[in-house]
N, C-alpha and C. Protein backbone atom coordinates (compact mmCIF):
# COMPACT_ATOMS: atom_id res chain seq x y z
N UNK A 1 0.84 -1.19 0.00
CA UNK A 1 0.00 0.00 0.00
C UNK A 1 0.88 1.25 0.00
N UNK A 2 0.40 2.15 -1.07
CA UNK A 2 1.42 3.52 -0.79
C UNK A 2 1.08 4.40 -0.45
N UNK A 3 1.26 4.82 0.49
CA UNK A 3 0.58 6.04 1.43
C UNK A 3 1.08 7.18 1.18
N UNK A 4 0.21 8.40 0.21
CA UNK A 4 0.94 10.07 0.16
C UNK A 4 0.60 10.60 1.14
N UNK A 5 1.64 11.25 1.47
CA UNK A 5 1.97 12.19 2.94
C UNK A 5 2.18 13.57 2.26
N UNK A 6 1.26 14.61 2.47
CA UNK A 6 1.60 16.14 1.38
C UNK A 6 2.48 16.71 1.80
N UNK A 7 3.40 17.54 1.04
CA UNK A 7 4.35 18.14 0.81
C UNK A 7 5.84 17.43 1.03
N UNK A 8 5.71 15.99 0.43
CA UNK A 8 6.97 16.01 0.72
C UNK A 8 7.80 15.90 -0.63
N UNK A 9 7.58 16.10 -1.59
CA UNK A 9 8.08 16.48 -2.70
C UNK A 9 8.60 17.80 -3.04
N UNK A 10 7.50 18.55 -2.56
CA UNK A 10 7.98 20.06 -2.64
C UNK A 10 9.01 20.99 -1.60
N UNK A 11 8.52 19.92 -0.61
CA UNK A 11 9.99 20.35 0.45
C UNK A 11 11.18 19.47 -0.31
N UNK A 12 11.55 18.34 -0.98
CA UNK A 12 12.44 17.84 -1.45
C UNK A 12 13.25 18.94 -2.08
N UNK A 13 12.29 19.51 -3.44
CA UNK A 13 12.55 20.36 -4.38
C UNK A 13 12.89 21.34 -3.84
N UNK A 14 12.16 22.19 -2.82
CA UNK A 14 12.87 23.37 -2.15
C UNK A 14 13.72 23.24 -1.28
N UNK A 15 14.11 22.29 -0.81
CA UNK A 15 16.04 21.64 -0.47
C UNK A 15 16.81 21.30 -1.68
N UNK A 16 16.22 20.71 -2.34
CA UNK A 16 17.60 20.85 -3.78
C UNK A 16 17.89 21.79 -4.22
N UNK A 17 17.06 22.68 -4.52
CA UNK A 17 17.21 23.85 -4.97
C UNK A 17 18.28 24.81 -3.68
N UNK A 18 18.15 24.47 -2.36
CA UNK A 18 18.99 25.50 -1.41
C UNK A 18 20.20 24.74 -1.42
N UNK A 19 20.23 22.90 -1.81
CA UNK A 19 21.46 22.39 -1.79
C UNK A 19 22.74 23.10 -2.80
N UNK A 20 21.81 23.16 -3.96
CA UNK A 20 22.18 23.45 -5.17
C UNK A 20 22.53 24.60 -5.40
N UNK A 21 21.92 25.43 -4.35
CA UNK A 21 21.98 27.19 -4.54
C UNK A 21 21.44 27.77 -5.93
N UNK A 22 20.27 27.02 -6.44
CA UNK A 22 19.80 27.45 -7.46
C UNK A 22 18.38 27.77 -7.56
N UNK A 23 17.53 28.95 -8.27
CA UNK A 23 16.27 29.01 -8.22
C UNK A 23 15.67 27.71 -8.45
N UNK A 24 14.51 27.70 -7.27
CA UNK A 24 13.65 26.45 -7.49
C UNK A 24 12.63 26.33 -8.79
N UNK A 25 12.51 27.50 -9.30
CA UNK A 25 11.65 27.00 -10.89
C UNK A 25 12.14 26.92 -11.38
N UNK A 26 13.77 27.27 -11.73
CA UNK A 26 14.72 26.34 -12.92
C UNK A 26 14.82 24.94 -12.28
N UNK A 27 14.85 24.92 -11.00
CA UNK A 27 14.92 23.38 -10.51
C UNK A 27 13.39 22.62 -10.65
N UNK A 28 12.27 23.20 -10.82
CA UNK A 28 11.18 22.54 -11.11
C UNK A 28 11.12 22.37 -13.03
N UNK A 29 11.49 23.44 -13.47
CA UNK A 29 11.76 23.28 -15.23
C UNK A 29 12.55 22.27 -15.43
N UNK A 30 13.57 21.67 -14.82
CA UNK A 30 13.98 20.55 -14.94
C UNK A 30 13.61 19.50 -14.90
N UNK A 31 13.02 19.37 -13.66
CA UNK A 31 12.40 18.34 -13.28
C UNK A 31 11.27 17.48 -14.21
N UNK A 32 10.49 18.98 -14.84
CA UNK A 32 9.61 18.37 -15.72
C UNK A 32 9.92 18.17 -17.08
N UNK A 33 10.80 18.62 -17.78
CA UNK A 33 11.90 18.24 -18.84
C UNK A 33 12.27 16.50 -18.85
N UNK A 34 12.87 16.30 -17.64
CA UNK A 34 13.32 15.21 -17.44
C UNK A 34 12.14 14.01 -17.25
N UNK A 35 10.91 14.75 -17.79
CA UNK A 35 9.62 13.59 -16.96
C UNK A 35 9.50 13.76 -15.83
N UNK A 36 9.62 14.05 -15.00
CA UNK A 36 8.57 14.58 -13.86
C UNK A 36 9.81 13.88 -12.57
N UNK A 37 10.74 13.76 -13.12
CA UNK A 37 11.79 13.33 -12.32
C UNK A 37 13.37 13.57 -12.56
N UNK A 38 13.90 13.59 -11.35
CA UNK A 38 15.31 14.22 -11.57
C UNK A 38 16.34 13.17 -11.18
N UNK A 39 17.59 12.77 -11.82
CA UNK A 39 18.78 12.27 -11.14
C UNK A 39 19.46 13.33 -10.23
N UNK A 40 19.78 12.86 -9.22
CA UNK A 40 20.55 13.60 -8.65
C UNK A 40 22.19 13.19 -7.61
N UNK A 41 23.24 13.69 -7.55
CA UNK A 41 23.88 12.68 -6.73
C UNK A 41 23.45 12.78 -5.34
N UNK A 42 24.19 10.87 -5.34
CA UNK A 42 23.62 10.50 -4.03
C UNK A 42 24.42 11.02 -2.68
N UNK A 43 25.33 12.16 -2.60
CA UNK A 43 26.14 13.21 -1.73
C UNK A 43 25.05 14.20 -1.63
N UNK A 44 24.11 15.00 -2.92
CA UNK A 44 23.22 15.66 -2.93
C UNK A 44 22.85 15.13 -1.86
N UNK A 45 21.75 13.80 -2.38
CA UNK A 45 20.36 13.40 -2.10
C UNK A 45 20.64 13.17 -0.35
N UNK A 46 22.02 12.28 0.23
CA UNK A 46 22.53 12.70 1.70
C UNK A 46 21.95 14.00 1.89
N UNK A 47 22.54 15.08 1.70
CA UNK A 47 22.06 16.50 2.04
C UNK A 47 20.76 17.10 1.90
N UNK A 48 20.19 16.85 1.18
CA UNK A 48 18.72 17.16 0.91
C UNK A 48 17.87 16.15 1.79
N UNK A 49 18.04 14.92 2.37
CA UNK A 49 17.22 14.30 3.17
C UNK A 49 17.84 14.79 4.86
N UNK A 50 18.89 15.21 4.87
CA UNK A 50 18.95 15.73 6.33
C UNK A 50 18.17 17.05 6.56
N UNK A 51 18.12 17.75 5.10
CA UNK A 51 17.58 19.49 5.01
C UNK A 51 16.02 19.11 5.32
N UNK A 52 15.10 17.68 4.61
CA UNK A 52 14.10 17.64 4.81
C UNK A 52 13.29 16.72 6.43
N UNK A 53 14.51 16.53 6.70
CA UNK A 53 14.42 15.67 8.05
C UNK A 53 14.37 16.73 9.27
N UNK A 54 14.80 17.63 9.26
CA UNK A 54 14.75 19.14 9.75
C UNK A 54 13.77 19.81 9.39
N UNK A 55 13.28 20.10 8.32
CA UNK A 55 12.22 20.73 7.69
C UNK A 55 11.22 19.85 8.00
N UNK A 56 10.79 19.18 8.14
CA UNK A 56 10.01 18.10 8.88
C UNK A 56 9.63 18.12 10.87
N UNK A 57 10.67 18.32 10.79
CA UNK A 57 11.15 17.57 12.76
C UNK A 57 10.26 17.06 13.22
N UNK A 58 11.39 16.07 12.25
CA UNK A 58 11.28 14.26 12.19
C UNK A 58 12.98 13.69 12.23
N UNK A 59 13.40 14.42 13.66
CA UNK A 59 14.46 13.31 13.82
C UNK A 59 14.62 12.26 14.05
N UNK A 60 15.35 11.42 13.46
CA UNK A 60 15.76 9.86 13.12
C UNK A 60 14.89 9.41 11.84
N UNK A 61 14.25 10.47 11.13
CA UNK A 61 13.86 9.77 10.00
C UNK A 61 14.26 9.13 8.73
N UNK A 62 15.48 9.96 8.76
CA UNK A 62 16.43 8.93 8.04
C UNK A 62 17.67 8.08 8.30
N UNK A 63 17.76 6.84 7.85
CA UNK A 63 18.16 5.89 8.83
C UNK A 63 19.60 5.40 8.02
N UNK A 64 20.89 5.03 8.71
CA UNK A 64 21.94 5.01 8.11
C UNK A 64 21.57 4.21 6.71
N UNK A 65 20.84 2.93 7.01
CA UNK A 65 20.31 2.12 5.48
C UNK A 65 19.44 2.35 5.16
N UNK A 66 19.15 3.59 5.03
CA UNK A 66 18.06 4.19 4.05
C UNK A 66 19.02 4.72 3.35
N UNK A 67 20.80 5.22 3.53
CA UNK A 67 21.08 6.26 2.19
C UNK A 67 21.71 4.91 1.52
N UNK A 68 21.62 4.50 0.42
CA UNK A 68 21.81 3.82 -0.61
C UNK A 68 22.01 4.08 -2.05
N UNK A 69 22.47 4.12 -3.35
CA UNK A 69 22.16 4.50 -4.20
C UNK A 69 21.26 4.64 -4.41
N UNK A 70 20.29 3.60 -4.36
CA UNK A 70 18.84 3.46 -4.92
C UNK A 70 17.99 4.77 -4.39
N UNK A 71 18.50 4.85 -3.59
CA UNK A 71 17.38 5.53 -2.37
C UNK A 71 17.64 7.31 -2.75
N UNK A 72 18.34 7.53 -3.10
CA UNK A 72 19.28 9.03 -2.78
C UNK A 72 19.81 9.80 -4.05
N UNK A 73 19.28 8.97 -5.26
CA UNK A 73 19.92 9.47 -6.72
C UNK A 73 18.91 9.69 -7.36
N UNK A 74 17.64 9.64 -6.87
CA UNK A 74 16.63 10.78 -7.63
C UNK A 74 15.38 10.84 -6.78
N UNK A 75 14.51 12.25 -7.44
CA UNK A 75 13.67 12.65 -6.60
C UNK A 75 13.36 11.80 -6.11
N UNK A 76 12.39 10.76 -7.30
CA UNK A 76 11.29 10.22 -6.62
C UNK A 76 11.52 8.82 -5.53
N UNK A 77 12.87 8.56 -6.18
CA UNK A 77 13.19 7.35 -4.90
C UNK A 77 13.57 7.94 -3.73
N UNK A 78 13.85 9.08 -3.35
CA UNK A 78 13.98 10.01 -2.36
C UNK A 78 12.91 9.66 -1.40
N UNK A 79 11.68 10.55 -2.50
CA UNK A 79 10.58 10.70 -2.07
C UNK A 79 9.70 9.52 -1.37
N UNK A 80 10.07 8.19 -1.99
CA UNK A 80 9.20 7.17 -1.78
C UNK A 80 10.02 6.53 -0.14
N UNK A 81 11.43 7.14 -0.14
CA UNK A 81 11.90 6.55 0.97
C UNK A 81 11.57 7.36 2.22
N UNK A 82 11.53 8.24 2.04
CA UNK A 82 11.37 9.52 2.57
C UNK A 82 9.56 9.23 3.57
N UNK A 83 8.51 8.95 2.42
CA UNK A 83 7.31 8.75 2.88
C UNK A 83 6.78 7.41 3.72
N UNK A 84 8.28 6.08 3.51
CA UNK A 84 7.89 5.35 3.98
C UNK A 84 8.16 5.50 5.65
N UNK A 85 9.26 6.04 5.53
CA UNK A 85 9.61 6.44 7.20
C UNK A 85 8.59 7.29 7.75
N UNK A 86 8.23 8.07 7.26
CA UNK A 86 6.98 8.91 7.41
C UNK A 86 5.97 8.58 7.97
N UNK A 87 5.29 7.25 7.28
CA UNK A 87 4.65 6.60 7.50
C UNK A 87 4.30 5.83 9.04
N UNK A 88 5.45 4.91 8.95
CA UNK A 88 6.26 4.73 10.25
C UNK A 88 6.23 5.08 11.13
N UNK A 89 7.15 6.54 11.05
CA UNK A 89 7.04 7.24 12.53
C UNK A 89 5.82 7.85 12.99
N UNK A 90 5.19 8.07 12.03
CA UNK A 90 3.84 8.58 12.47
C UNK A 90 2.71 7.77 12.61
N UNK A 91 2.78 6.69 12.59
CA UNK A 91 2.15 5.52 12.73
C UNK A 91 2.52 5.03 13.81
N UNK A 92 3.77 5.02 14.34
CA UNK A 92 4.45 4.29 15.84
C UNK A 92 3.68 5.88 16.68
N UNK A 93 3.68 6.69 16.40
CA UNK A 93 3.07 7.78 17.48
C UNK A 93 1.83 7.49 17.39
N UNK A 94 1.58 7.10 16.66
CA UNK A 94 -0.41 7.00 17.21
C UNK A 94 -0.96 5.75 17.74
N UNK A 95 0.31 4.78 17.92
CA UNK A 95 -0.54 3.93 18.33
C UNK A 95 0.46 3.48 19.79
């Protein structure tokens, strides 16, 4: 089951864009150029999931084996790793 959690794409994008030090609508014009998804390196994608783990506060949400290639070299596998912890932690608080 895949559970969307809102905004966590757009906080992604508005951390790449501050990783990157670049306007976020050239970083969204990309994105959709590329199909609606971006490569990115996985040193980035490290940095952009600590920027959104903060932007969140949701510490410990990302977990040493969550950074992986797979996980950290583009948006959307970011994103999908990103929401499963999400999921998780906010699921272990409610119950």
């Amino acid at each position: 089951m895949v559970v969307h959690l809102p905004h966590t794409r757009e906080i992604l994008i508005e951390k790449l864009a501050y990783v990157r030090a670049c306007d976020q609508g050239e970083l969204e014009a990309q994105i959709e150029k590329a199909g609606g998804d971006l490569e990115i390196d996985s040193k980035e994608g490290q940095s952009v999931a600590s920027h959104v783990e903060v932007a969140l506060d949701m510490d410990g949400l990302i977990r040493v084996e969550d950074q992986t290639k797979e996980t950290l070299t583009t948006i959307s596998s970011l994103e999908a790793m990103i929401n499963s912890r999400r999921a998780q932690m906010e699921g272990s608080q409610d119950g």
